[in-house]
N, C-alpha and C. Protein backbone atom coordinates (compact mmCIF):
# COMPACT_ATOMS: atom_id res chain seq x y z
N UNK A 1 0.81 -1.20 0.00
CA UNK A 1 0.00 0.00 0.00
C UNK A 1 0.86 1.26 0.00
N UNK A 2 1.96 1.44 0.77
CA UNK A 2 2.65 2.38 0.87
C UNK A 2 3.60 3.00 -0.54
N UNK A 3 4.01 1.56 -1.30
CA UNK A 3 4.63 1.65 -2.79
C UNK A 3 3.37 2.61 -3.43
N UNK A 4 2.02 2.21 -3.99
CA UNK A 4 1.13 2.37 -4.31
C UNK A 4 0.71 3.67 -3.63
N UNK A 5 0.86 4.28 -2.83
CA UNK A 5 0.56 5.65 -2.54
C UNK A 5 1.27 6.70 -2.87
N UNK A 6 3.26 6.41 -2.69
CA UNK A 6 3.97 6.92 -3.41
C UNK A 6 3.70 6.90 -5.18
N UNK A 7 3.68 5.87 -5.15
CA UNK A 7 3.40 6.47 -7.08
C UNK A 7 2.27 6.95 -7.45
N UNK A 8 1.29 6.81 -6.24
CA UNK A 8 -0.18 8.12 -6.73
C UNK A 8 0.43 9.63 -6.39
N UNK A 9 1.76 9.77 -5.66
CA UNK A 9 1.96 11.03 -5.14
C UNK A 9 3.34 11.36 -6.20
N UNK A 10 3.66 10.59 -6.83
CA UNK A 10 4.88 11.21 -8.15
C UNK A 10 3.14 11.02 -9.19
N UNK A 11 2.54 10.37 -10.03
CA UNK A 11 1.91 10.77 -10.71
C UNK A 11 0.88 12.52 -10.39
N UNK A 12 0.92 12.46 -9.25
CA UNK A 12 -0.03 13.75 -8.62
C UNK A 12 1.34 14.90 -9.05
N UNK A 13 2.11 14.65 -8.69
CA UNK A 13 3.59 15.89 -9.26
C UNK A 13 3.96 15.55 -9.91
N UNK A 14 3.30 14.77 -11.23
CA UNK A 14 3.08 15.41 -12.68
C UNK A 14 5.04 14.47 -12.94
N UNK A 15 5.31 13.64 -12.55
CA UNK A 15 6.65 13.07 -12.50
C UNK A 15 6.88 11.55 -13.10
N UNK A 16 7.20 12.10 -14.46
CA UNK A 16 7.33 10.63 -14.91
C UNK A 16 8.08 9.99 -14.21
N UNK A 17 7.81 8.25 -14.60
CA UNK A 17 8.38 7.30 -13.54
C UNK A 17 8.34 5.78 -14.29
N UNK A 18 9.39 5.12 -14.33
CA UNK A 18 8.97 3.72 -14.30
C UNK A 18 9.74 3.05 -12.81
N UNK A 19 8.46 2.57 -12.27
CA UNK A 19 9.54 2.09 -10.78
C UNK A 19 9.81 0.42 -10.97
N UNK A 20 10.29 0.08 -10.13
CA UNK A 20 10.25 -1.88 -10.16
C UNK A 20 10.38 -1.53 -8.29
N UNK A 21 9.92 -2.46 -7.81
CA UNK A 21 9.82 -2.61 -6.21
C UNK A 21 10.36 -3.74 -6.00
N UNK A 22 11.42 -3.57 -5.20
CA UNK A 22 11.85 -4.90 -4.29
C UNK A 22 12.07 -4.93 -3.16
N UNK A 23 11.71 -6.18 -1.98
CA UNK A 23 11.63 -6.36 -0.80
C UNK A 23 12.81 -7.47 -0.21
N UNK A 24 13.99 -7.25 -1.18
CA UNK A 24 14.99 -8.49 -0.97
C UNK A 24 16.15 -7.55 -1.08
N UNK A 25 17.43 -7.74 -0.64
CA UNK A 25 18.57 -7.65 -0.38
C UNK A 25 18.77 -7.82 -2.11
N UNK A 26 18.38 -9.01 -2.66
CA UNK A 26 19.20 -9.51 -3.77
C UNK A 26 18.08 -9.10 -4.85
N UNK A 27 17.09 -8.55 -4.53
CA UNK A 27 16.16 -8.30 -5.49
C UNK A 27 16.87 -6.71 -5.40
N UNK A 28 17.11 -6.04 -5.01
CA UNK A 28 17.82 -4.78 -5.20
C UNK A 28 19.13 -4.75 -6.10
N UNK A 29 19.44 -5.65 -5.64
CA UNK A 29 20.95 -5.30 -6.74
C UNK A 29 20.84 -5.51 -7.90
N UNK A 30 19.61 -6.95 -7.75
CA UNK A 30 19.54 -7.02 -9.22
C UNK A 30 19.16 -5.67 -10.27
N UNK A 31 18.30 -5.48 -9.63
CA UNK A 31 17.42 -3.60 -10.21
C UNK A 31 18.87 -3.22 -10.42
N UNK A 32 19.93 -2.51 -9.13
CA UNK A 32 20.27 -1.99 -9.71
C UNK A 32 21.37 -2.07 -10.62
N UNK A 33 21.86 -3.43 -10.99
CA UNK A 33 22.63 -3.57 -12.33
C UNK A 33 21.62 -3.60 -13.66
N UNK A 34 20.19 -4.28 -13.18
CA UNK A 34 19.49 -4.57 -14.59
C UNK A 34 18.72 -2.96 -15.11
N UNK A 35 18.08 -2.53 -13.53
CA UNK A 35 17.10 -1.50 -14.35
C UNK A 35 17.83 0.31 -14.15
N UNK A 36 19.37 0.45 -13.80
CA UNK A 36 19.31 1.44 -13.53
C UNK A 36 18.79 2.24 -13.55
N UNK A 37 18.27 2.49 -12.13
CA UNK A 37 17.51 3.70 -11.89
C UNK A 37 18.41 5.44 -11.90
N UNK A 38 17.52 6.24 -12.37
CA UNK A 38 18.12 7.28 -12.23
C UNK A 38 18.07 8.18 -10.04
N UNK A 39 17.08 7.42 -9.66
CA UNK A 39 16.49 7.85 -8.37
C UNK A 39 16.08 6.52 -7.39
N UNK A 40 16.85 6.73 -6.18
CA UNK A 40 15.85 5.48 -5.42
C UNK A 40 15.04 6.35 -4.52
N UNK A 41 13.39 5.61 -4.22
CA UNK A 41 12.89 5.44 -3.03
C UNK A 41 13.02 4.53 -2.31
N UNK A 42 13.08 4.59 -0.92
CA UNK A 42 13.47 3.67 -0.30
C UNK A 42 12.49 3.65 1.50
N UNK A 43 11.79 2.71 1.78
CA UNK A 43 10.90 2.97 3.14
C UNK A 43 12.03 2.57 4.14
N UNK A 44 12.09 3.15 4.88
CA UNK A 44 12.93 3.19 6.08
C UNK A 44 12.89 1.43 6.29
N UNK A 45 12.02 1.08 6.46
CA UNK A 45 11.72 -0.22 7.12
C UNK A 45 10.55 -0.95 6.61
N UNK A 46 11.27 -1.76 5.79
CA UNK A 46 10.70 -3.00 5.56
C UNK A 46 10.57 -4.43 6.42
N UNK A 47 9.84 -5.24 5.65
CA UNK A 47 9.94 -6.71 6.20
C UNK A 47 11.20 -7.56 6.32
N UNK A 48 11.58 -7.54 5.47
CA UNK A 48 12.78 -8.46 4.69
C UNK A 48 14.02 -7.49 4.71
N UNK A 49 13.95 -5.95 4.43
CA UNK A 49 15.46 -5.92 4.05
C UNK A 49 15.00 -4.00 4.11
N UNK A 50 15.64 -3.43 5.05
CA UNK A 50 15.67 -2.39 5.40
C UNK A 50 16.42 -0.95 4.91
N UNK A 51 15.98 0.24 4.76
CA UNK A 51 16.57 1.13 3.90
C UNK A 51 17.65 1.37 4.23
N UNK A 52 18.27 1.33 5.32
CA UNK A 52 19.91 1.77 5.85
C UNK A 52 20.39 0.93 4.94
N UNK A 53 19.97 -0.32 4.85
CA UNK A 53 21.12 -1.45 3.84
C UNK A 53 21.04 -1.17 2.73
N UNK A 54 19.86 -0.63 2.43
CA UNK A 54 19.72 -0.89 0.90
C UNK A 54 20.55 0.66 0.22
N UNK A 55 20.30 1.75 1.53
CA UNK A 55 21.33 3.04 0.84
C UNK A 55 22.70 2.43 1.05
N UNK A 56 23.26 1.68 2.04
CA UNK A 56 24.48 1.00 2.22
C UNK A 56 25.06 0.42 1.02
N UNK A 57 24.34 -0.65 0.24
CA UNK A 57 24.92 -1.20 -1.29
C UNK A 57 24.62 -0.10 -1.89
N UNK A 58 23.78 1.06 -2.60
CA UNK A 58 23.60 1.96 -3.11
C UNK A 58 24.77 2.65 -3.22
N UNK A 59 25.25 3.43 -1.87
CA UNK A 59 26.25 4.02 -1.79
C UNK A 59 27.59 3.29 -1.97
N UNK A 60 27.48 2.12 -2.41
CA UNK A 60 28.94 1.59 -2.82
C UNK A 60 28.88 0.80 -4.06
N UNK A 61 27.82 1.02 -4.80
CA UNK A 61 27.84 0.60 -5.68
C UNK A 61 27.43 1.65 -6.93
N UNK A 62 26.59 2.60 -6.65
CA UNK A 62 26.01 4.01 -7.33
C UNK A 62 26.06 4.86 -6.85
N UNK A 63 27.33 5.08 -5.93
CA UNK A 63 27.56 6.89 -5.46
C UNK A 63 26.66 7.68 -5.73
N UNK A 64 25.91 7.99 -7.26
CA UNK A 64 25.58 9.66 -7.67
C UNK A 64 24.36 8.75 -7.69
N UNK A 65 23.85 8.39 -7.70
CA UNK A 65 22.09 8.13 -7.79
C UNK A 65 21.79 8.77 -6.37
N UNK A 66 20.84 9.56 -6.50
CA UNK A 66 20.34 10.39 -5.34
C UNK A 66 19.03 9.18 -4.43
N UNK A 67 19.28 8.93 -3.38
CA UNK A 67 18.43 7.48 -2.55
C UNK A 67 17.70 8.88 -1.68
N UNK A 68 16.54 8.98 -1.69
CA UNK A 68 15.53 9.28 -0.50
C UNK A 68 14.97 8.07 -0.09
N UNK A 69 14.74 8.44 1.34
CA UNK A 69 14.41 7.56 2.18
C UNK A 69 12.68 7.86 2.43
N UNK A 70 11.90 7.31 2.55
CA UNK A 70 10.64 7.31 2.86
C UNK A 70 10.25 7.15 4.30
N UNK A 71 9.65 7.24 4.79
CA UNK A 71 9.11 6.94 6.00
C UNK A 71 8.35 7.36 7.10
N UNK A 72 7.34 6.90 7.55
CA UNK A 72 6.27 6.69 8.48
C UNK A 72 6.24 7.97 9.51
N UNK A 73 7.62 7.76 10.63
CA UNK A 73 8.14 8.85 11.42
C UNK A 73 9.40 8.71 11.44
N UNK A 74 10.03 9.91 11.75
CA UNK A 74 11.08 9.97 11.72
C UNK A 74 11.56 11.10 12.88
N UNK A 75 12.67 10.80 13.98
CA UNK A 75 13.24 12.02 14.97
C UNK A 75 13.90 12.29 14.36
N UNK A 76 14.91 13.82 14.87
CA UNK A 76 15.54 14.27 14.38
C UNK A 76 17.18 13.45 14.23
N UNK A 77 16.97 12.49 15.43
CA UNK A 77 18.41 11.93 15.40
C UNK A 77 18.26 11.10 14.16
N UNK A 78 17.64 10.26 13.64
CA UNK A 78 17.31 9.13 12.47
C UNK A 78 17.69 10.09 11.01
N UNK A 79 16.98 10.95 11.15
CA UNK A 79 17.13 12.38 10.04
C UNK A 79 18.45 12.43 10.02
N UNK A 80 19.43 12.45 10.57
CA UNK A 80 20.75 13.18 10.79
C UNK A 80 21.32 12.04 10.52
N UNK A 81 21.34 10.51 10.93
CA UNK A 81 21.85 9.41 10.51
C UNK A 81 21.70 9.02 8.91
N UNK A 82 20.33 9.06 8.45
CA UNK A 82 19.86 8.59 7.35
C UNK A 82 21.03 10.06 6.73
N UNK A 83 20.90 10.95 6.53
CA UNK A 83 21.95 12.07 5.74
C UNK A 83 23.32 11.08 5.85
N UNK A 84 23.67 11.10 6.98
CA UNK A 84 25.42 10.93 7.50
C UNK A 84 25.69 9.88 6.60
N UNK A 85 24.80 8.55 6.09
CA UNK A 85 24.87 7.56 5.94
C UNK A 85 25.16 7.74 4.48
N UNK A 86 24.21 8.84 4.01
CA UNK A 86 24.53 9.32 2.27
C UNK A 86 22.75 9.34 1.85
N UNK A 87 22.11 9.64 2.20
CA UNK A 87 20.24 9.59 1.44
C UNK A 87 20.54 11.31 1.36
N UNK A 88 20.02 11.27 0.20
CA UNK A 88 19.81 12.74 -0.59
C UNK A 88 18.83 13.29 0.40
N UNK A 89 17.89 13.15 0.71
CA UNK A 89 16.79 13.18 1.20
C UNK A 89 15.47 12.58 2.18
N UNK A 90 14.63 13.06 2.92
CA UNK A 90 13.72 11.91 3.52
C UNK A 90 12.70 13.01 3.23
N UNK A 91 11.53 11.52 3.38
CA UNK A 91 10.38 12.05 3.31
C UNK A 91 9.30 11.17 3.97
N UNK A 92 8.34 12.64 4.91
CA UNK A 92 7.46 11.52 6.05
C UNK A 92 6.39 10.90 4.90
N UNK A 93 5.84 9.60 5.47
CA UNK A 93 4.56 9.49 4.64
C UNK A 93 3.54 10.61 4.59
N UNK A 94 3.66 10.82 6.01
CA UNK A 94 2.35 11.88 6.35
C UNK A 94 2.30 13.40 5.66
N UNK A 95 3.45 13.26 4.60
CA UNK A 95 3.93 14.72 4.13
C UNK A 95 4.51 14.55 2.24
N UNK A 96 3.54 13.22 2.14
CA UNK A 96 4.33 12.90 0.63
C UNK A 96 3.96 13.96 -0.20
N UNK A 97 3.06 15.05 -0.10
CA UNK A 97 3.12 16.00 -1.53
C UNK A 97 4.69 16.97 -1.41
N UNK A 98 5.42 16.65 -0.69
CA UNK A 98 6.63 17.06 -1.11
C UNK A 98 7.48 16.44 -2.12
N UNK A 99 7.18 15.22 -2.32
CA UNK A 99 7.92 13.98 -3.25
C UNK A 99 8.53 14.70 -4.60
N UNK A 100 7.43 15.36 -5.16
CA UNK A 100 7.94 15.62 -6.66
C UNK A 100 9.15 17.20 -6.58
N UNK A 101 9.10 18.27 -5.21
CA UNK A 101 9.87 18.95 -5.16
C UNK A 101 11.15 18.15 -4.50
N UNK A 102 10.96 17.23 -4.26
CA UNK A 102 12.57 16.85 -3.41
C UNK A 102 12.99 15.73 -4.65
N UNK A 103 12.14 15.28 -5.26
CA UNK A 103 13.33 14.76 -6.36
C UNK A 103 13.32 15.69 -7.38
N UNK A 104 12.33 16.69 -7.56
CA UNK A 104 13.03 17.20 -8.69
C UNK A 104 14.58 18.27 -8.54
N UNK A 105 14.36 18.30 -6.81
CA UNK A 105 16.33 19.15 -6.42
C UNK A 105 16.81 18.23 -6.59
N UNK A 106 16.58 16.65 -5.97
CA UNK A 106 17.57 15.71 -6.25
C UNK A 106 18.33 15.52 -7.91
N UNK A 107 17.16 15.73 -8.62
CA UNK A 107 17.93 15.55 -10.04
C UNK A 107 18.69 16.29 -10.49
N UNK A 108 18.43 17.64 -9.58
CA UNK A 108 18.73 19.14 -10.34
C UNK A 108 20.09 18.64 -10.28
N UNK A 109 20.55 18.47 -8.60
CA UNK A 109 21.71 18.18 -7.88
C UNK A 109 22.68 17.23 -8.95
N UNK A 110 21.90 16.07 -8.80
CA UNK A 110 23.27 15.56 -9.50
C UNK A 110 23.16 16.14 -11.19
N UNK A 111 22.97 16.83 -11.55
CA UNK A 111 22.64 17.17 -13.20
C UNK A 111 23.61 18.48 -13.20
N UNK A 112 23.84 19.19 -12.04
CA UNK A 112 24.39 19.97 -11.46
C UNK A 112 25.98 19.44 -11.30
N UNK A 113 26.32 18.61 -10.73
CA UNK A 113 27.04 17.99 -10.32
C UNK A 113 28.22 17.20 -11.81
N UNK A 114 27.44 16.37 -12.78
CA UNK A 114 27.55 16.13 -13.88
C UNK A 114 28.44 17.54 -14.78
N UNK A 115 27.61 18.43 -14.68
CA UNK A 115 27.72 19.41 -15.46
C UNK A 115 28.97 20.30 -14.70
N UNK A 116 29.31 19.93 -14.02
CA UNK A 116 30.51 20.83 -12.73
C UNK A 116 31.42 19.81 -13.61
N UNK A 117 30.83 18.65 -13.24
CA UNK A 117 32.52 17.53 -13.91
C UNK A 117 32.88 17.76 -14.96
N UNK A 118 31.57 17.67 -16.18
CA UNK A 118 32.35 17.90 -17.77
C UNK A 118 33.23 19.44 -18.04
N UNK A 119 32.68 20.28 -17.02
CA UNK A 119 33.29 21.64 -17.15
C UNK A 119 34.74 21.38 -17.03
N UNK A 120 35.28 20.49 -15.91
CA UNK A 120 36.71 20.69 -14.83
C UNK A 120 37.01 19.71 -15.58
N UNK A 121 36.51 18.93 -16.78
CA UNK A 121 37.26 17.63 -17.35
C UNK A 121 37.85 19.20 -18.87
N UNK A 122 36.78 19.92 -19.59
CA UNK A 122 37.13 20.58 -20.48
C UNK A 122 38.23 21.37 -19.99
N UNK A 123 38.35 21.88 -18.68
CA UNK A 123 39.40 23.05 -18.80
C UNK A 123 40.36 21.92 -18.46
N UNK A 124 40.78 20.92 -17.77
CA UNK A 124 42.17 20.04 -17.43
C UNK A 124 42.35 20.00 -18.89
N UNK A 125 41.79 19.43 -19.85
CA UNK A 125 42.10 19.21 -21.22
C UNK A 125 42.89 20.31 -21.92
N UNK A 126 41.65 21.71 -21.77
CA UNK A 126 42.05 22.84 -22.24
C UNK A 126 43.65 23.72 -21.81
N UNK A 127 44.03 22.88 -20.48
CA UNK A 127 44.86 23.63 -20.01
C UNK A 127 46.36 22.78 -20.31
N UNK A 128 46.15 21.13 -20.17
CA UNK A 128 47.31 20.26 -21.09
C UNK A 128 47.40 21.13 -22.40
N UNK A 129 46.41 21.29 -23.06
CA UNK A 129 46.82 21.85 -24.49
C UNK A 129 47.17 23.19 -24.59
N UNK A 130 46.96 23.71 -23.06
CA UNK A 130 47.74 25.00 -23.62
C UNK A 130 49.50 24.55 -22.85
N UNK A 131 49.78 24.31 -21.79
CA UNK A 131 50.51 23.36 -21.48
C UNK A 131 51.42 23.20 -22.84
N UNK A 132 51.33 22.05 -23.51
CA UNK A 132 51.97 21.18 -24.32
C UNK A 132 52.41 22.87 -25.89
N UNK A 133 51.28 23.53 -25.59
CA UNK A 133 52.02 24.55 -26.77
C UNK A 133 52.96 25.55 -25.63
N UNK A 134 52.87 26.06 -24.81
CA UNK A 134 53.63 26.44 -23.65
C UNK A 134 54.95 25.43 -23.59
N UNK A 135 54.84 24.61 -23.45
CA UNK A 135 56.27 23.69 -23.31
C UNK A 135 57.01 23.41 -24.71
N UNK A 136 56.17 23.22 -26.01
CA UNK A 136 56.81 22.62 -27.04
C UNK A 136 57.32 23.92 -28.19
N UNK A 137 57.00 24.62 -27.79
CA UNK A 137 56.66 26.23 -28.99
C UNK A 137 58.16 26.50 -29.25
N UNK A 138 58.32 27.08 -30.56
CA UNK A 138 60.06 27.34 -30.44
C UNK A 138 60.33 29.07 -30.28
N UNK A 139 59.06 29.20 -30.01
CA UNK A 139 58.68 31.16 -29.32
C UNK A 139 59.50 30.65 -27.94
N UNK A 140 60.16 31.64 -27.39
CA UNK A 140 60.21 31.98 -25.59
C UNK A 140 59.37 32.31 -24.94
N UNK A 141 59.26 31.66 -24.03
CA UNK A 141 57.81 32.19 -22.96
C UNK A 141 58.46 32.06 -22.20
N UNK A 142 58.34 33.29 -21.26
CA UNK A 142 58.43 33.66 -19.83
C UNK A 142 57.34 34.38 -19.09
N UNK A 143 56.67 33.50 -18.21
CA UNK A 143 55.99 34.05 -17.35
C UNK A 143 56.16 35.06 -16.27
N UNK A 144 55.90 35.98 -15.84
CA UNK A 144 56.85 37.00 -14.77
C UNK A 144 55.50 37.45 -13.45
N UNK A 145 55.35 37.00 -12.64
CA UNK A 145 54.77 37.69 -11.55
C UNK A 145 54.61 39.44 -11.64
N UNK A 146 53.92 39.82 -10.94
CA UNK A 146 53.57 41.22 -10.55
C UNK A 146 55.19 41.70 -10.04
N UNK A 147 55.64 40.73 -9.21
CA UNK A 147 56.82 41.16 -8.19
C UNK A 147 57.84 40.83 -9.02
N UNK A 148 58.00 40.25 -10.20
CA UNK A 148 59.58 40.24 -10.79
C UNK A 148 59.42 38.91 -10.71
N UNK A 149 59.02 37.57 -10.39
CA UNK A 149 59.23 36.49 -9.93
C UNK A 149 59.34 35.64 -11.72
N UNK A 150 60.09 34.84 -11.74
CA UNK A 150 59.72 33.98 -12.72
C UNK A 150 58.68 32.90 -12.42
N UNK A 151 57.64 33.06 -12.93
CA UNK A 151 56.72 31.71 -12.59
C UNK A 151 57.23 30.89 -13.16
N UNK A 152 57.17 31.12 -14.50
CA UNK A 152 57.18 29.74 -15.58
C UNK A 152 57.95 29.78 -16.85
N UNK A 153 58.78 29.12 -17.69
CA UNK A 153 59.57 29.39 -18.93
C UNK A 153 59.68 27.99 -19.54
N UNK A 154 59.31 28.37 -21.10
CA UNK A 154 59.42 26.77 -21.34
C UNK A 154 60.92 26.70 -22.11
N UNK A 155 61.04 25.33 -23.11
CA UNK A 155 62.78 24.49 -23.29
C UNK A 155 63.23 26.13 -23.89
N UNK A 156 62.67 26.64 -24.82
CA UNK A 156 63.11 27.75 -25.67
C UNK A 156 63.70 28.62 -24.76
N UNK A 157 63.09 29.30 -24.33
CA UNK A 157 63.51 30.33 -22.82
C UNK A 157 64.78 29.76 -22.42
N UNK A 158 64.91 28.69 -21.65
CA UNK A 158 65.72 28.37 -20.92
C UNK A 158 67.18 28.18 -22.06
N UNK A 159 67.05 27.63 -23.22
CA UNK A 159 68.13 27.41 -24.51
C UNK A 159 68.25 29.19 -24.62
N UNK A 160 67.78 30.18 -24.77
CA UNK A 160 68.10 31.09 -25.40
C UNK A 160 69.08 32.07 -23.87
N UNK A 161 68.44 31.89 -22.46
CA UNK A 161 69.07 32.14 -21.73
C UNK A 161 70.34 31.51 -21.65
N UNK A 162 70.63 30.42 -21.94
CA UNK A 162 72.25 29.85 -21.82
C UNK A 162 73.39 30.95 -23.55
N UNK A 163 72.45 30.55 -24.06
CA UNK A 163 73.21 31.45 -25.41
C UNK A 163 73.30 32.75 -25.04
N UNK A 164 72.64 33.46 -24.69
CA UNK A 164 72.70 34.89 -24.78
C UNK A 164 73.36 35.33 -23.66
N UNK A 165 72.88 35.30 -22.29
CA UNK A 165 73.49 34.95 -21.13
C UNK A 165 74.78 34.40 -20.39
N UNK A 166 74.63 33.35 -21.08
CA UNK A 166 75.65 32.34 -20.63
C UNK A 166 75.54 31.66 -19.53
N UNK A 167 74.15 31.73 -18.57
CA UNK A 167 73.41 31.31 -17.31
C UNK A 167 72.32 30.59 -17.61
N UNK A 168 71.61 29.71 -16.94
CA UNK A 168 70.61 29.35 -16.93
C UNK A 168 69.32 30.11 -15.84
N UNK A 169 68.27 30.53 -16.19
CA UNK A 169 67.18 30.80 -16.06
C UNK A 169 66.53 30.08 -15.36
N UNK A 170 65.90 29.97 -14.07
CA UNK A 170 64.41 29.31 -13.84
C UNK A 170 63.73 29.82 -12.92
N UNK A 171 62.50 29.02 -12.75
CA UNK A 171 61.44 29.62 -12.26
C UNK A 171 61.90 29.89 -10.39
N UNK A 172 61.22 30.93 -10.68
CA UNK A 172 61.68 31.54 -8.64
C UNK A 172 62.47 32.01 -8.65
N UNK A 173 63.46 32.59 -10.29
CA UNK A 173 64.40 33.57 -9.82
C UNK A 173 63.67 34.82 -10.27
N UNK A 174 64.29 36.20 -10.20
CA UNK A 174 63.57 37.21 -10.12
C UNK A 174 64.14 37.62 -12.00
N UNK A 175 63.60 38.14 -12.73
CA UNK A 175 63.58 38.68 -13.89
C UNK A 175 64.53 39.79 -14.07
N UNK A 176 64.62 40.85 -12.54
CA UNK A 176 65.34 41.75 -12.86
C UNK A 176 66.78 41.31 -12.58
N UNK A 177 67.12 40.20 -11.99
CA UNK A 177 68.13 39.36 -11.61
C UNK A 177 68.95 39.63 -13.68
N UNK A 178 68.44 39.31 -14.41
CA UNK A 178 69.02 38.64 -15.51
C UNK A 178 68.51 39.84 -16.71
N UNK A 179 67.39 41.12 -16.56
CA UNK A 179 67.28 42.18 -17.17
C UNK A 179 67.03 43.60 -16.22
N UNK A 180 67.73 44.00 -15.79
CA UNK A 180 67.76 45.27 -15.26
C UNK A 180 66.90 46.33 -15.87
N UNK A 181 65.70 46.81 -14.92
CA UNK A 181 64.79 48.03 -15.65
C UNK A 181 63.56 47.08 -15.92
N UNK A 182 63.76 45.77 -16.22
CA UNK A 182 62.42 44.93 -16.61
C UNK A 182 60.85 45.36 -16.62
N UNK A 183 60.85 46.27 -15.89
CA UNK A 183 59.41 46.67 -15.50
C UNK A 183 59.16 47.75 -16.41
N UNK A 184 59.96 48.53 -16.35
CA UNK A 184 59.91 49.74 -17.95
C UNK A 184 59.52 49.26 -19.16
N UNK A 185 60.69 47.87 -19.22
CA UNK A 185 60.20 47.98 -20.53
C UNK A 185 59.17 46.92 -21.19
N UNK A 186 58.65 46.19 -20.17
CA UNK A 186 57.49 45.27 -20.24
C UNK A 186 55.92 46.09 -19.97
């Protein structure tokens, strides 16, 4: 009855859904290798096999799937465990028209989350490739701090400082060390 009330309360918030329900330890895993879900519900307490366990394999097997927990009552200490443990969320029975706003943050979240990663995967990429023209270029690059500092110089820099110079160049020495006035004329 309680499955069956939840999915009258995601159809009532307008929330598409295909669910599968299981009341087994091993009927869960199966779901979640066969039917990946994008979202679990989960009742605090079942017959057979209880939501702490079932966010327990969840969380070590599907990190980013967002698990709310369902349930009857809940104190504040259980609230604070069910979080600590890793559940995106809880929700009382007695309060299910919240269902469709707490998964629809849950999705936001990890969609959010997704979209943070492909960003920090484009700039690591973006920044090897500036990197690799920074290191391989047969231009000199010298990077110089506000304060004179050498940050950075790639092979060219360092080859043209031994020729011209007759010293080698590197990073953390000061610029005006090796051009006197540097700041004038940069």
């Amino acid at each position: 009855m309680d499955a069956e009330l939840v999915e009258y309360e995601l159809e009532r918030a307008r929330i598409a859904f295909a669910a599968r329900r299981v009341d087994t330890r091993e009927g869960f895993l199966r779901e979640l290798d066969d039917f990946r879900p994008d979202l679990i519900l989960s009742d605090y307490t079942l017959p057979r096999f209880d939501g702490m366990s079932a966010l327990s394999l969840a969380r070590q097997r599907t990190p980013t799937i967002p698990f709310l927990i369902v349930t009857g009552s809940v104190n504040e200490e259980t609230a604070v465990q069910c979080m600590k443990a890793g559940a995106t969320d809880y929700l009382l029975k007695s309060n299910l028209a919240r269902i469709g706003p707490a998964i629809e943050g849950a999705l936001a979240r990890v969609e959010s989350r997704r979209e943070k990663a492909r960003a920090e995967e484009a700039l690591r990429r973006s920044e090897a490739n500036l990197r690799a023209i920074f290191n391989n270029s047969l231009q000199c690059f010298v990077l110089i701090g506000p304060d004179g500092t050498i940050q950075a110089l790639n092979r060219t820099a360092r080859e043209w400082a031994l020729r011209l110079l007759g010293r080698e160049v590197d990073e953390g020495q000061r610029i005006d060390e090796f051009l006197p006035g540097w700041a004038a004329r940069f």
